[in-house]
Protein backbone atom coordinates (compact mmCIF):
# COMPACT_ATOMS: atom_id res chain seq x y z
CA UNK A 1 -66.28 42.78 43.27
CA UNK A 2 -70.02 42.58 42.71
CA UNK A 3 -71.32 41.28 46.37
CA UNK A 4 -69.63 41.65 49.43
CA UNK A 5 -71.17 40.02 53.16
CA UNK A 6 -69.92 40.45 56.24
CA UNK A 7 -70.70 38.76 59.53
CA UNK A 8 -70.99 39.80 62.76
CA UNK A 9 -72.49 40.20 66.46
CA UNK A 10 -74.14 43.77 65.62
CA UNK A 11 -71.10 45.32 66.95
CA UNK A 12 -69.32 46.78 64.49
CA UNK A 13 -67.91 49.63 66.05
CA UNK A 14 -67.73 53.67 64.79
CA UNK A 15 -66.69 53.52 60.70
CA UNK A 16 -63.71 54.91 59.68
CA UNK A 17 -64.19 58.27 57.21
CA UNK A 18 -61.93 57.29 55.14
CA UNK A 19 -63.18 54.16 54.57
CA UNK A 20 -67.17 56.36 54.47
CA UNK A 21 -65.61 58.07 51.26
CA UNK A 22 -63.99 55.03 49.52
CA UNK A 23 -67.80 53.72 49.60
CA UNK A 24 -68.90 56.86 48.20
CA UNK A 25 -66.29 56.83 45.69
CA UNK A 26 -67.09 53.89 44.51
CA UNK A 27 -71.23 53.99 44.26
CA UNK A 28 -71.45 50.95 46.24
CA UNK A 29 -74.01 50.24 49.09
CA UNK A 30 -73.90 49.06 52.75
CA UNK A 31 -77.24 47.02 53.53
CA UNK A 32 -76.91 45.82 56.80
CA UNK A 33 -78.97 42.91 58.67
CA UNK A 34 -78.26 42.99 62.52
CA UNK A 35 -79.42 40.35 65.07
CA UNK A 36 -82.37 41.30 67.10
CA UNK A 37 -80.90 40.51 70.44
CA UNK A 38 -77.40 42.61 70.00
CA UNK A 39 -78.43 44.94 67.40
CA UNK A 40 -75.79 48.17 67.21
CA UNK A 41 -77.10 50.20 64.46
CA UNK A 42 -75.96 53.81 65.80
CA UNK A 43 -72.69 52.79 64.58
CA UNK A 44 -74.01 52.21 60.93
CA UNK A 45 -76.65 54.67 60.55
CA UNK A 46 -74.48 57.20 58.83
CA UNK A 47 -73.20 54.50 56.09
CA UNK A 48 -75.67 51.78 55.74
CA UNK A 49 -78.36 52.11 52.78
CA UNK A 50 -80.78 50.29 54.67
CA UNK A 51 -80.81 48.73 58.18
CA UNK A 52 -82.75 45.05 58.55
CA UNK A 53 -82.73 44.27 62.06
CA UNK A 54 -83.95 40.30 62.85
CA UNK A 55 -86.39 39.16 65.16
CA UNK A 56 -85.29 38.36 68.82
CA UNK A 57 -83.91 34.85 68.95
CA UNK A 58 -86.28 35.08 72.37
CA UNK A 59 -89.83 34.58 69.91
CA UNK A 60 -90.49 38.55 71.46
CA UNK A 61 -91.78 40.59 68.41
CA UNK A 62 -89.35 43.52 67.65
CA UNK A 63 -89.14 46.28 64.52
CA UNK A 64 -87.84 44.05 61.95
CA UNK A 65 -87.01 46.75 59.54
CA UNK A 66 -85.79 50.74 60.45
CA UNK A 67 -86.49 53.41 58.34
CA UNK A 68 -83.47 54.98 57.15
């Protein structure tokens, strides 16, 4: 497997260590992209590589992209 997405609300919920070290294991990368409106990224912070989150679907102006 080269490229991997996954879609969802923003809620993804706490990650799973075990799942945290199979990542690891294999070198690969979580980059997430989270909607603007719903955006959960607490429950990613400790995984993701980088965190995109995407403007408001409201037109307000919001961080588009968190430092890790």
């Amino acid at each position: 497997m080269k490229r991997t997405l996954v879609l969802t609300d923003g809620f993804v919920g706490q990650t799973y260590p075990e799942y945290v070290r199979q990542l690891e294991e294999r070198h690969l990368r979580v980059y997430a992209v989270l909607p603007g409106d719903n955006a959960s990224k607490q429950d990613l912070e400790g995984v993701a590589h980088s965190i995109t989150i995407l403007p408001p679907m409201g037109g307000r102006r919001g961080p588009w992209r968190l430092p890790r």
